[in-house]
Protein backbone atom coordinates (compact mmCIF):
# COMPACT_ATOMS: atom_id res chain seq x y z
CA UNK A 1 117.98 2.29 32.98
CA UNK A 2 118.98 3.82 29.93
CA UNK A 3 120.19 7.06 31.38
CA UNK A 4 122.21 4.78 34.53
CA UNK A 5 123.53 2.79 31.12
CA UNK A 6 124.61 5.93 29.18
CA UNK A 7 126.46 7.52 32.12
CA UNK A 8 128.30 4.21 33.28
CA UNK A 9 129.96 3.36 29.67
CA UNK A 10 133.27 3.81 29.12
CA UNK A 11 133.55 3.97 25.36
CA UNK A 12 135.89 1.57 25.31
CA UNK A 13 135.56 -1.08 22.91
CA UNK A 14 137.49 -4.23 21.33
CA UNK A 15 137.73 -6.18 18.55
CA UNK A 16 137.49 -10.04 19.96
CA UNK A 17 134.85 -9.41 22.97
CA UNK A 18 136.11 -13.40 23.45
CA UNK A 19 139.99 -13.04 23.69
CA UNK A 20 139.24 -9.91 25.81
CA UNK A 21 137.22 -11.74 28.52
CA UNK A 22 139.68 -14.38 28.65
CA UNK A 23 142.75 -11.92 29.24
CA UNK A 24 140.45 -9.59 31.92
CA UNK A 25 139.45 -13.13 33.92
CA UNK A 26 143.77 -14.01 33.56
CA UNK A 27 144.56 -10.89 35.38
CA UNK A 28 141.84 -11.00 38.07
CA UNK A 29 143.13 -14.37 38.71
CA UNK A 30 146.96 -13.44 38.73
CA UNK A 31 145.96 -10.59 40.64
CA UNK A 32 144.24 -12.80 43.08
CA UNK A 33 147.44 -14.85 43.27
CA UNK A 34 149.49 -12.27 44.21
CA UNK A 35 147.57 -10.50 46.74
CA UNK A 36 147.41 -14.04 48.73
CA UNK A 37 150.81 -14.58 48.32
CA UNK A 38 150.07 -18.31 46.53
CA UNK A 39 152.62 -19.35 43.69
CA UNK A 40 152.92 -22.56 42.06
CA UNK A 41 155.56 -24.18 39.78
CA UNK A 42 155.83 -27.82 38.61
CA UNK A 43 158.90 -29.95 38.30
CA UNK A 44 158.74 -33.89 36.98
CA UNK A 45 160.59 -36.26 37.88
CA UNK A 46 159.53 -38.69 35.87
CA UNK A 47 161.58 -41.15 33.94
CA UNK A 48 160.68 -43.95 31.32
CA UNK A 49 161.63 -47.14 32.42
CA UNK A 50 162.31 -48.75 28.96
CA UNK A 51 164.73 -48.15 26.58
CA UNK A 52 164.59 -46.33 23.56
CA UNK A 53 165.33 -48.95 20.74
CA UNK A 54 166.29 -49.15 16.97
CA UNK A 55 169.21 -48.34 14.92
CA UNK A 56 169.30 -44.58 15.52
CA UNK A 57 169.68 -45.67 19.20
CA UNK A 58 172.66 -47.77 18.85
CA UNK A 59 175.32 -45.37 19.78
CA UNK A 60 173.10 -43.68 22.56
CA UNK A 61 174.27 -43.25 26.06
CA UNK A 62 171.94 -43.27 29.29
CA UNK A 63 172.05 -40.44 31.03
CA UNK A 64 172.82 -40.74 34.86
């Protein structure tokens, strides 16, 4: 096991073993995402049905 261990290490090494995981599993995924041809974006739509109030809303317009 040792010898199989020895041979398959690439001498690479990072600082933040953490951040580096997260990055390697981002790219797999976008990598993923690509290959299937799947893309995503997000748009709202969304609008608040009250009015904003107080004196530094006085002059406001709504916007149509």
């Amino acid at each position: 096991m040792a010898v199989l261990a020895s041979r398959s290490w690439t001498g690479f090494v990072v600082k933040n073993s953490y951040v580096a995981s997260q990055e390697f599993a981002r790219r797999k995924r976008a990598g993923r995402r690509r290959r299937s041809g799947w893309s995503a974006s997000l748009q709202s739509q969304w609008r608040d049905p009250l009015p904003p109030e107080g004196p530094e809303w006085q002059d406001a317009k709504p916007v149509a």
